[in-house]
PDB file of N, CA and C in Angstrom:
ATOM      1  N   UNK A   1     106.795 111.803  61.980  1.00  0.00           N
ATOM      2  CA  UNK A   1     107.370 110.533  62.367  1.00  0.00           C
ATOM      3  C   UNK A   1     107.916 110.640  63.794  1.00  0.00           C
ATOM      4  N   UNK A   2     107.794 109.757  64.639  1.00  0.00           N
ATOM      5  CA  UNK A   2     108.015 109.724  66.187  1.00  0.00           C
ATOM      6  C   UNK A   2     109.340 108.865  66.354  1.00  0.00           C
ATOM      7  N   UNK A   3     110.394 109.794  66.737  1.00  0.00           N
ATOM      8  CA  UNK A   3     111.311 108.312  66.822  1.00  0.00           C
ATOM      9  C   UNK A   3     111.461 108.177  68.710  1.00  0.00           C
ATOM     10  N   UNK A   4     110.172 107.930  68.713  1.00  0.00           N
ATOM     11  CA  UNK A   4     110.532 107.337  70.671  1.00  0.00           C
ATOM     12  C   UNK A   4     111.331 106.184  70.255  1.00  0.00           C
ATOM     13  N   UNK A   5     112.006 105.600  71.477  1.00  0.00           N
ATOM     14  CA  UNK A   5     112.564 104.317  71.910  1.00  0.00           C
ATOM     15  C   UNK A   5     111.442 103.451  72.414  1.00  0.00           C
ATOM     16  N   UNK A   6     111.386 102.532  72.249  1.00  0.00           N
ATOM     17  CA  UNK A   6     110.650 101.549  72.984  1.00  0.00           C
ATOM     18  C   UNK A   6     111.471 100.164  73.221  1.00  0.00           C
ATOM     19  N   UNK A   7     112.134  99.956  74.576  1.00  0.00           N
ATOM     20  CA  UNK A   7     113.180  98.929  75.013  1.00  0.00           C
ATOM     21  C   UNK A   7     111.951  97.266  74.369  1.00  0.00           C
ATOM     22  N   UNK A   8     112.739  96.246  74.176  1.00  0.00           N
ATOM     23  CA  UNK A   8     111.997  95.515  73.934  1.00  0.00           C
ATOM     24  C   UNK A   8     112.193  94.503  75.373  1.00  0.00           C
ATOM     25  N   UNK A   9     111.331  93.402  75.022  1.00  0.00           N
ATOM     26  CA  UNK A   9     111.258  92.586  76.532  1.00  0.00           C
ATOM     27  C   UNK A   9     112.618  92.213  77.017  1.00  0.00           C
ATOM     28  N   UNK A  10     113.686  91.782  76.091  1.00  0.00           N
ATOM     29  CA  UNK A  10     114.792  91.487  76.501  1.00  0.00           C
ATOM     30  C   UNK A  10     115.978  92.453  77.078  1.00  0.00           C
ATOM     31  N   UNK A  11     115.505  93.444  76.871  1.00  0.00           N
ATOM     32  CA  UNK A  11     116.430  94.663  77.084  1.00  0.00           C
ATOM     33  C   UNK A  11     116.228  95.023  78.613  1.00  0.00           C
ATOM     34  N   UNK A  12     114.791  94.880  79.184  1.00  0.00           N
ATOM     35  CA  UNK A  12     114.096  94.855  80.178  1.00  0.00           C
ATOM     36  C   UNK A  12     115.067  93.983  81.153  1.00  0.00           C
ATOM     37  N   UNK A  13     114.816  92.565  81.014  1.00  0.00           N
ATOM     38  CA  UNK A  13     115.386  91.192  81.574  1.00  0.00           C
ATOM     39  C   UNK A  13     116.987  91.437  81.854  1.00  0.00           C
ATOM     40  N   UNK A  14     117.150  91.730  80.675  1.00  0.00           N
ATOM     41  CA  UNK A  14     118.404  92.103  80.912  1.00  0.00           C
ATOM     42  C   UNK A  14     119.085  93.165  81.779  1.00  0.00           C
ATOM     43  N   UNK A  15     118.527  94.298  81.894  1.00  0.00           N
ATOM     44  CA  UNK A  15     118.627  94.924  82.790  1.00  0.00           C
ATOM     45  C   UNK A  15     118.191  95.066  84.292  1.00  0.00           C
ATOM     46  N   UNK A  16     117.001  94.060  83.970  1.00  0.00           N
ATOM     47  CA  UNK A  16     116.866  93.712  85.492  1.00  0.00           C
ATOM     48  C   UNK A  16     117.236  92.471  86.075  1.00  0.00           C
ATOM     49  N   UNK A  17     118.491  91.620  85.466  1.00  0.00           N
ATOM     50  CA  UNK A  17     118.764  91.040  85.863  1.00  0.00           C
ATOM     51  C   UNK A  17     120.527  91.592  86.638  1.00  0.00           C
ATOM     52  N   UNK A  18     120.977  92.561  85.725  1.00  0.00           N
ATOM     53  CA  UNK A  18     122.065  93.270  86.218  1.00  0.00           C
ATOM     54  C   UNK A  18     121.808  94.475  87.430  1.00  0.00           C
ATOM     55  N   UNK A  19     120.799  94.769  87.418  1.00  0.00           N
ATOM     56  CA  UNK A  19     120.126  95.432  88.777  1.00  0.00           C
ATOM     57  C   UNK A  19     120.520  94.368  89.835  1.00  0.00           C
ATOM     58  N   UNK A  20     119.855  93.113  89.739  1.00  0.00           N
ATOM     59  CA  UNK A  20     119.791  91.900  90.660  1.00  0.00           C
ATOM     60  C   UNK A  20     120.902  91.525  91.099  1.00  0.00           C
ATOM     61  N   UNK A  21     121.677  91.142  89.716  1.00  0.00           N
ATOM     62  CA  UNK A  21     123.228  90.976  90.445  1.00  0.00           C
ATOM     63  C   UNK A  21     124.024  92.195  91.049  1.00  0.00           C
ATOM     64  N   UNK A  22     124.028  93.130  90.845  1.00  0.00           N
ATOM     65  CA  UNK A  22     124.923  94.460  91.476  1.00  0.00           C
ATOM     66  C   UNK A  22     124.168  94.645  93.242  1.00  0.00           C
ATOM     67  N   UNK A  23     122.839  94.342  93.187  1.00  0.00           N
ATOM     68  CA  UNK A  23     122.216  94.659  94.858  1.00  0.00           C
ATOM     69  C   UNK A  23     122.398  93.055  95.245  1.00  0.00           C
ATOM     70  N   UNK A  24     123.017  91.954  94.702  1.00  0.00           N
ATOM     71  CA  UNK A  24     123.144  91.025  95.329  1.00  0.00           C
ATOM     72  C   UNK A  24     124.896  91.205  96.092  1.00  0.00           C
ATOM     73  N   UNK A  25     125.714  92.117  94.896  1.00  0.00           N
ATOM     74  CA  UNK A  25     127.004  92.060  95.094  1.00  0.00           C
ATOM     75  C   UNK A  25     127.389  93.222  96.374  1.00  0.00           C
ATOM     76  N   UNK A  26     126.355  94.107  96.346  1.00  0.00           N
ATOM     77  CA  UNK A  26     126.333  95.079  97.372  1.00  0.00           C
ATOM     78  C   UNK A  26     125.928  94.624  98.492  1.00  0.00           C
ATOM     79  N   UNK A  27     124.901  93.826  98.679  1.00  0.00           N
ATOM     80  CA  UNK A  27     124.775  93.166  99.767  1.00  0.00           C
ATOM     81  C   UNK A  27     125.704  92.097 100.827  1.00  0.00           C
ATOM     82  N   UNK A  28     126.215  91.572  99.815  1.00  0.00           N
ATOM     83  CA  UNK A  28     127.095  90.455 100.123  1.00  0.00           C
ATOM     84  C   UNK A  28     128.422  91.280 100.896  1.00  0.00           C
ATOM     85  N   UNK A  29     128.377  92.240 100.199  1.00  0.00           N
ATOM     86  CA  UNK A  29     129.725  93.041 100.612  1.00  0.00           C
ATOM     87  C   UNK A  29     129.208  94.325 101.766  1.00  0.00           C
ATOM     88  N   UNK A  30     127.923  94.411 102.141  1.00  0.00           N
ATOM     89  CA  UNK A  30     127.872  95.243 103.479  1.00  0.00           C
ATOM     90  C   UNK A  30     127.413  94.224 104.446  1.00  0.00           C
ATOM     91  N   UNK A  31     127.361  92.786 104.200  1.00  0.00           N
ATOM     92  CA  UNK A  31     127.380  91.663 105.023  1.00  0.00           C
ATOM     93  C   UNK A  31     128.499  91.226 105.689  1.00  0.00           C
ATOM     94  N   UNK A  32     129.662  91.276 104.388  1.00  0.00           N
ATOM     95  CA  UNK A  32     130.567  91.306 105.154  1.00  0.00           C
ATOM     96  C   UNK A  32     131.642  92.456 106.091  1.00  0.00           C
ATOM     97  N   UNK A  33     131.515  93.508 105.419  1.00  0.00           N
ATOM     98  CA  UNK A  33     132.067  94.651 106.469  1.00  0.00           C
ATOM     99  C   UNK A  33     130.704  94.754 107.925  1.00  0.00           C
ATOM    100  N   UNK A  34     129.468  94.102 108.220  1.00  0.00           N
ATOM    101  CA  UNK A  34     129.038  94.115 109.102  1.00  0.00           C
ATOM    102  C   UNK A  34     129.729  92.928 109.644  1.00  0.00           C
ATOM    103  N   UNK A  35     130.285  91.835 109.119  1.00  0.00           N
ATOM    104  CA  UNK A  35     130.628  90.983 110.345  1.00  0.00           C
ATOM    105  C   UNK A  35     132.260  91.228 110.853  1.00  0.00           C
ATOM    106  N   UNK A  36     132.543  92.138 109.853  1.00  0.00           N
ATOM    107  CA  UNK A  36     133.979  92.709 110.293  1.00  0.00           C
ATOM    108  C   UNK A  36     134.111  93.224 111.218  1.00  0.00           C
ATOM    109  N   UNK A  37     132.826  94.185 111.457  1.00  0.00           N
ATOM    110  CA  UNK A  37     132.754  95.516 112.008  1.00  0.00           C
ATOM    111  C   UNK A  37     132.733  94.536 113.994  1.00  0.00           C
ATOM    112  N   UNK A  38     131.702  93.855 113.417  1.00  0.00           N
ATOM    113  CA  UNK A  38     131.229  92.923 114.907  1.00  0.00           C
ATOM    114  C   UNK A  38     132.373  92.027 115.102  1.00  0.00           C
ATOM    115  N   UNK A  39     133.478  91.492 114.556  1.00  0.00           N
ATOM    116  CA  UNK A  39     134.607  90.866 115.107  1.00  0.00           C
ATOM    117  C   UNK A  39     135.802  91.142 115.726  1.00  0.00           C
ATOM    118  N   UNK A  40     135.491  93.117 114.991  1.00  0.00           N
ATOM    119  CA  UNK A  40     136.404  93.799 115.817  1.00  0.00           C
ATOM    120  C   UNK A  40     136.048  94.470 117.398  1.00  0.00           C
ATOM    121  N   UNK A  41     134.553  94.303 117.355  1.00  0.00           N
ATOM    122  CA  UNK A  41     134.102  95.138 118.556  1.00  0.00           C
ATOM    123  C   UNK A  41     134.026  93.651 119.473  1.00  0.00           C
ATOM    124  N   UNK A  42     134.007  92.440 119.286  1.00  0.00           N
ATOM    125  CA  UNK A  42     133.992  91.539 119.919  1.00  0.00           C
ATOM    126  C   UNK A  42     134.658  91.561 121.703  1.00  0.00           C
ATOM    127  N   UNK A  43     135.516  91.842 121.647  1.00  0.00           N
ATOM    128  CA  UNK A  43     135.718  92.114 122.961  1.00  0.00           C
ATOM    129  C   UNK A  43     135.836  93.623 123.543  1.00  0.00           C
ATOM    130  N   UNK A  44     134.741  93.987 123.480  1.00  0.00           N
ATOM    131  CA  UNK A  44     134.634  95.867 123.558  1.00  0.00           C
ATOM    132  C   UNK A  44     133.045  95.409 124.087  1.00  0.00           C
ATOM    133  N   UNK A  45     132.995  96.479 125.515  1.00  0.00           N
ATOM    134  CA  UNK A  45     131.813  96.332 126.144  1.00  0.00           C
ATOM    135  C   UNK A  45     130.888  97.279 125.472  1.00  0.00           C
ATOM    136  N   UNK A  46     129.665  96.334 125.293  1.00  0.00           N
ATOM    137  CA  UNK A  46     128.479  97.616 124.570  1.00  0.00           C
ATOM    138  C   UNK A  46     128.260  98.395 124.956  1.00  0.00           C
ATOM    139  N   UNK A  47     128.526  98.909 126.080  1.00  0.00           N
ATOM    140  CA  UNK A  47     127.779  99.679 126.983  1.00  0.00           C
ATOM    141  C   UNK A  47     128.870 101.009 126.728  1.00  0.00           C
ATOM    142  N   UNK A  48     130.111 100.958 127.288  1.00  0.00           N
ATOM    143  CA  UNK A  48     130.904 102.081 126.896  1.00  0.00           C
ATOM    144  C   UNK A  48     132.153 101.942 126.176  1.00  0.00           C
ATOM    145  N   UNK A  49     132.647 101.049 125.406  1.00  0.00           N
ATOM    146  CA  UNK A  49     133.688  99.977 124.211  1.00  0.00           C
ATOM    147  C   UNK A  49     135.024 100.352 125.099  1.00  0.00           C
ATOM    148  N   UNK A  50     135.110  99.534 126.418  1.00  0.00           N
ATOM    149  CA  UNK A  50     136.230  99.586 127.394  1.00  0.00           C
ATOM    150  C   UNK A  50     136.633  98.007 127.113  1.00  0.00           C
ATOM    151  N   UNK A  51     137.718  97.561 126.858  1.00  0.00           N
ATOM    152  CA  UNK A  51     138.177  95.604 126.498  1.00  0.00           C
ATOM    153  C   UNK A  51     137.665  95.191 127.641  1.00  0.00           C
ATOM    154  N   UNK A  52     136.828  94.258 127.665  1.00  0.00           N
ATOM    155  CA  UNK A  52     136.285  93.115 128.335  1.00  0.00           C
ATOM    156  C   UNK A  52     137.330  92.407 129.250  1.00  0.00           C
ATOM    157  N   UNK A  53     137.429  91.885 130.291  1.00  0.00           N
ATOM    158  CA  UNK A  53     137.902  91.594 131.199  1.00  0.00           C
ATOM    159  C   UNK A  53     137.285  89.298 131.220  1.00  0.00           C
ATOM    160  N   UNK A  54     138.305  88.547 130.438  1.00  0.00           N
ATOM    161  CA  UNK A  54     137.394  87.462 130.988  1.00  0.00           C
ATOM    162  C   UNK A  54     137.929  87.190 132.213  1.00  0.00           C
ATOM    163  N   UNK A  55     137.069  86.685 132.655  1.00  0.00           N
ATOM    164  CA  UNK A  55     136.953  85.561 134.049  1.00  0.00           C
ATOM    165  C   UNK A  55     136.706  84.354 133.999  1.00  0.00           C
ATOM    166  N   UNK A  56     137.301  83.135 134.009  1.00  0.00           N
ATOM    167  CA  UNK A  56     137.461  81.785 134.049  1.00  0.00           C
ATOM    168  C   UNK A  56     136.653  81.527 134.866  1.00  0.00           C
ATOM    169  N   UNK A  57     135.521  80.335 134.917  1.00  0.00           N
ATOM    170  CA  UNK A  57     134.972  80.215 136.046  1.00  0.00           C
ATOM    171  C   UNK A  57     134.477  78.533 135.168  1.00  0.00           C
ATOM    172  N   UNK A  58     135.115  77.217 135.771  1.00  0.00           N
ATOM    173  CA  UNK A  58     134.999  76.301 135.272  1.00  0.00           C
ATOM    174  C   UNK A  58     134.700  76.086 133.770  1.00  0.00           C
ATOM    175  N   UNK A  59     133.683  75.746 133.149  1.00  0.00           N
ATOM    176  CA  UNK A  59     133.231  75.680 131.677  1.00  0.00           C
ATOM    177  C   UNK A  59     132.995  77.083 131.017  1.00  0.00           C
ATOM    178  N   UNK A  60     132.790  78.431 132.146  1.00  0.00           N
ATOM    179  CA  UNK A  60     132.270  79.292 131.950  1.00  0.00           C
ATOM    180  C   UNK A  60     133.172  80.505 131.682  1.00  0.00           C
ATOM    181  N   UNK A  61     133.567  81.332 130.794  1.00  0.00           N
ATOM    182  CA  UNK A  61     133.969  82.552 130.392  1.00  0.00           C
ATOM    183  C   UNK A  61     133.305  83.452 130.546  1.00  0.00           C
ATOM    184  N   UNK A  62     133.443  84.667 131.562  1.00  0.00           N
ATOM    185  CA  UNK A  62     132.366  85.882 131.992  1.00  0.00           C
ATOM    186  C   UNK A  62     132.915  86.824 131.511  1.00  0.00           C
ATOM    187  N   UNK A  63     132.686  87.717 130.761  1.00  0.00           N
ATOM    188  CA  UNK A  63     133.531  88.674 130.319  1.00  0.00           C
ATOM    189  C   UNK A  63     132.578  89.913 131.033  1.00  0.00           C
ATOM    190  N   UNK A  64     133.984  90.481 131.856  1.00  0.00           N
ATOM    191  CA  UNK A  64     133.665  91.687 132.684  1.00  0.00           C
ATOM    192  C   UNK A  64     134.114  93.070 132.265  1.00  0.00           C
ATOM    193  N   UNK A  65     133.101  93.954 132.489  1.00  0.00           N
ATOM    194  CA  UNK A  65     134.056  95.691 131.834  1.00  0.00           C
ATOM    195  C   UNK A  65     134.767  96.179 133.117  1.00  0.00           C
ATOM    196  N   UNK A  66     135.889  96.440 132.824  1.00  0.00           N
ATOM    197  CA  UNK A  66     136.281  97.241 134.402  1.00  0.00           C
ATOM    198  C   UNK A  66     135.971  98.476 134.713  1.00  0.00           C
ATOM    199  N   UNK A  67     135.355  98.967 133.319  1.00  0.00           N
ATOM    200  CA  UNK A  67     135.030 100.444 133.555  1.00  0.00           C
ATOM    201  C   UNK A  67     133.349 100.361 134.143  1.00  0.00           C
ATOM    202  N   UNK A  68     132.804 100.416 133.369  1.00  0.00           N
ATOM    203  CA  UNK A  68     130.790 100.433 134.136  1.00  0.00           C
ATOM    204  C   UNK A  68     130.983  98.659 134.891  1.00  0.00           C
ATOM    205  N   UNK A  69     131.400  97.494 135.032  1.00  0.00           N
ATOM    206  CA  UNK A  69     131.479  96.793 135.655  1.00  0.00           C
ATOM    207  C   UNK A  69     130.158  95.713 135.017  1.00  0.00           C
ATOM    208  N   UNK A  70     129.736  95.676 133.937  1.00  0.00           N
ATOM    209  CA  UNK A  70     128.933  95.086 133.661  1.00  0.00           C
ATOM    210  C   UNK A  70     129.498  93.535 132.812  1.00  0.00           C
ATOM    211  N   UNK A  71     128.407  93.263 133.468  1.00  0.00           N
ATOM    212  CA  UNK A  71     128.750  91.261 132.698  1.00  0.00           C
ATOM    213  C   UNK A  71     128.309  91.283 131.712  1.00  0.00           C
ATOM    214  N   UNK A  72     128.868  90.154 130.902  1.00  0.00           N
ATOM    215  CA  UNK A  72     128.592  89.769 129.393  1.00  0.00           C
ATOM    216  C   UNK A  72     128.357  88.412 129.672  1.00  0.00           C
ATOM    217  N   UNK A  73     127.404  87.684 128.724  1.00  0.00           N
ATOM    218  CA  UNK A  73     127.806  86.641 129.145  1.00  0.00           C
ATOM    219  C   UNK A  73     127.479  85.652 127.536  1.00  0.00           C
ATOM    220  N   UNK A  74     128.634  84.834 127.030  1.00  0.00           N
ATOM    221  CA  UNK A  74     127.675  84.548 125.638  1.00  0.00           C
ATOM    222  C   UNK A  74     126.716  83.633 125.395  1.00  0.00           C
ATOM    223  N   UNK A  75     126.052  83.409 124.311  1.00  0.00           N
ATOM    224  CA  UNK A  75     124.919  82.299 124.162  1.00  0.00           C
ATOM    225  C   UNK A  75     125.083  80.833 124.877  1.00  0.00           C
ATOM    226  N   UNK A  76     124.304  80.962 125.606  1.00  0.00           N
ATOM    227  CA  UNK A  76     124.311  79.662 126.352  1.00  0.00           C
ATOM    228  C   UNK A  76     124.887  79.260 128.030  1.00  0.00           C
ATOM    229  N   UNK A  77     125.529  80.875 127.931  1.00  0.00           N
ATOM    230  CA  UNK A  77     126.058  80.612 129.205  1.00  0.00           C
ATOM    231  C   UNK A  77     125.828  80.742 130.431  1.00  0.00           C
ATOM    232  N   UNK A  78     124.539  81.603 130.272  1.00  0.00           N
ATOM    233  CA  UNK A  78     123.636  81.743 131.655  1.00  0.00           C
ATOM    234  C   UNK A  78     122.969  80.056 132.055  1.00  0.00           C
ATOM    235  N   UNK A  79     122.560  79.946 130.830  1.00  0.00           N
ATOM    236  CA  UNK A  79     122.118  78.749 130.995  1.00  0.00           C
ATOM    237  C   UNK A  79     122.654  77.375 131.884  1.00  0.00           C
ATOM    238  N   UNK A  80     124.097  77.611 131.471  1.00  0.00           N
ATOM    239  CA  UNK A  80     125.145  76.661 132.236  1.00  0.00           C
ATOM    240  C   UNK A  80     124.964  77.118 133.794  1.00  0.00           C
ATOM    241  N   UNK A  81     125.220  78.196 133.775  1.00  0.00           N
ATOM    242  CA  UNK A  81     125.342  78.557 135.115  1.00  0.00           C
ATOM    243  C   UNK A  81     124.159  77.865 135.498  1.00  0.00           C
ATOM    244  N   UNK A  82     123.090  78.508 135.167  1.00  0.00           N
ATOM    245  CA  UNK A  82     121.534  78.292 136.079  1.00  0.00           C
ATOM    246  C   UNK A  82     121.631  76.776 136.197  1.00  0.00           C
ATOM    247  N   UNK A  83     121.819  75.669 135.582  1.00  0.00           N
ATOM    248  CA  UNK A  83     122.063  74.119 135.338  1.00  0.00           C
ATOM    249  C   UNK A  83     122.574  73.699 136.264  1.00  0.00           C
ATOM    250  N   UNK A  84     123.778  74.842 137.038  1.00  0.00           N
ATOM    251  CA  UNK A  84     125.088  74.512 137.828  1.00  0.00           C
ATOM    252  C   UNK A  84     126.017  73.084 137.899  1.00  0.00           C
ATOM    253  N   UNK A  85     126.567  73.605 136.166  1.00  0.00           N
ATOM    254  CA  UNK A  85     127.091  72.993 135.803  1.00  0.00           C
ATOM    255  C   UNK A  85     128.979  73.564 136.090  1.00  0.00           C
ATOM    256  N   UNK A  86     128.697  74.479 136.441  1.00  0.00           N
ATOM    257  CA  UNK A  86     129.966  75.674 136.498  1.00  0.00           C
ATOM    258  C   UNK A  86     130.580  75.775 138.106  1.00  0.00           C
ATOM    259  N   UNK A  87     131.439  76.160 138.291  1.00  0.00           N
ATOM    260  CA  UNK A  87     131.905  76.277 139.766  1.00  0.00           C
ATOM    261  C   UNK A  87     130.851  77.123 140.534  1.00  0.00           C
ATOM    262  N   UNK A  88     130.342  76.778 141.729  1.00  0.00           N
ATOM    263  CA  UNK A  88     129.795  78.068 142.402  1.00  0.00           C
ATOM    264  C   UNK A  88     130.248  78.987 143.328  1.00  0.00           C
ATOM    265  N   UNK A  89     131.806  78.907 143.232  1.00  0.00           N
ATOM    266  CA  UNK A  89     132.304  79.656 144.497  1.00  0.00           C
ATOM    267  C   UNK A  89     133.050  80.446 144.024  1.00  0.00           C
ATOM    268  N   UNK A  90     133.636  81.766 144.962  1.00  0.00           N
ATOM    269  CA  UNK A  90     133.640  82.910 144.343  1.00  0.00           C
ATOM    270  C   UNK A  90     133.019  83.848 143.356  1.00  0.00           C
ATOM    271  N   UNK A  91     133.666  84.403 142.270  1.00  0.00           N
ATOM    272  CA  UNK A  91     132.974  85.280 141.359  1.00  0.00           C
ATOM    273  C   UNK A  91     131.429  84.693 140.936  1.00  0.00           C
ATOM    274  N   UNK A  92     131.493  83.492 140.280  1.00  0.00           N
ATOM    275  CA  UNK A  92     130.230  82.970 139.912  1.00  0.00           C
ATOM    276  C   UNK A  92     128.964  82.552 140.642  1.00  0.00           C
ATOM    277  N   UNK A  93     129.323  82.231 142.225  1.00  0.00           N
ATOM    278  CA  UNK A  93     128.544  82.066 142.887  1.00  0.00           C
ATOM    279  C   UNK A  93     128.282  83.373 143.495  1.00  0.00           C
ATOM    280  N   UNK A  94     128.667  84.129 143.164  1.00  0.00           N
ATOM    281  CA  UNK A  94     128.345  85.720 143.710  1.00  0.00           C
ATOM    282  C   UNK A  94     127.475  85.978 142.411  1.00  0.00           C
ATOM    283  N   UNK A  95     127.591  85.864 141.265  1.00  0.00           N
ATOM    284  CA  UNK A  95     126.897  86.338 140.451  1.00  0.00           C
ATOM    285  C   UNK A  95     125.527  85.300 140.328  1.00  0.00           C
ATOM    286  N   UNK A  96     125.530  84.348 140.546  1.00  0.00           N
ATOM    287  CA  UNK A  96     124.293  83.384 140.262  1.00  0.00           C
ATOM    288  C   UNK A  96     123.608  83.841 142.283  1.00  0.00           C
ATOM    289  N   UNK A  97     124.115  84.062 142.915  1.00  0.00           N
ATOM    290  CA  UNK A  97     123.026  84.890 144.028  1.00  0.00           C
ATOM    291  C   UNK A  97     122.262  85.957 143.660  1.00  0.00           C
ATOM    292  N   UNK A  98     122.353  86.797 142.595  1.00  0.00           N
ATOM    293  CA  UNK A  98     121.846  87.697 141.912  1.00  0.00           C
ATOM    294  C   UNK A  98     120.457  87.598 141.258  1.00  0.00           C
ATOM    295  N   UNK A  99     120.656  86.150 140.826  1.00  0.00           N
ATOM    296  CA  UNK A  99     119.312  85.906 139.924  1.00  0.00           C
ATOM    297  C   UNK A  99     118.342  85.241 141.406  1.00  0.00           C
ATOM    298  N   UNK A 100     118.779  85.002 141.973  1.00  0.00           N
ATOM    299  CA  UNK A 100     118.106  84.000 143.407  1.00  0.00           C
ATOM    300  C   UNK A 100     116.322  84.927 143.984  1.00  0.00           C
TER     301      UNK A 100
END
C-alpha cells in the first residue's frame, strides 16, 4: 500500500494564491522603502551625495553641488529655460550660453 500524498486542486489554489499575496505584500513594501530611500537622497548630489545648493532663478530652481559643481536640474526645467521663460541674466544666462 503507497501512502504518497497527492495535494488536491484546491490545496494547489490555495497555496498559490498565498504565494501571490505574500510577493504582492513584499513588493509593496520594497516599493515603499525605495521611495523612502529616494526622498531622503533628494537633495544629495548623484554624483558625490554633497546637499545641493538651490539657486533661484525666476520660475526656475537649479540645484547646484558645491563640491564637483554640477547642475541638477528637475523635470521640465531645462525646458523652461530653453523657452526663455526664466530670467537670463546672471547664473542662468551663464548656464543657457552653454547649450548655445
Amino acid at each position: 500500500m503507497s501512502t504518497e500524498f497527492t495535494p488536491s486542486r484546491n490545496e494547489n489554489e490555495y497555496f498559490a494564491k498565498l504565494d501571490a499575496e505574500l510577493r504582492k505584500e513584499l513588493r509593496a513594501q520594497a516599493d515603499a522603502e525605495r521611495v523612502a530611500r529616494v526622498a531622503a537622497d533628494r537633495n544629495k548630489c548623484p554624483r558625490d551625495g554633497s546637499t545641493l545648493m538651490p539657486r533661484e532663478s525666476g520660475t526656475v530652481t537649479i540645484d547646484v553641488c558645491p563640491t564637483c559643481e554640477g547642475i541638477w536640474l528637475d523635470k521640465g526645467e531645462l525646458e523652461i529655460l530653453a523657452r526663455g521663460e526664466a530670467d537670463r541674466t546672471g547664473f542662468v544666462g551663464n548656464l543657457l550660453n552653454i547649450f548655445k
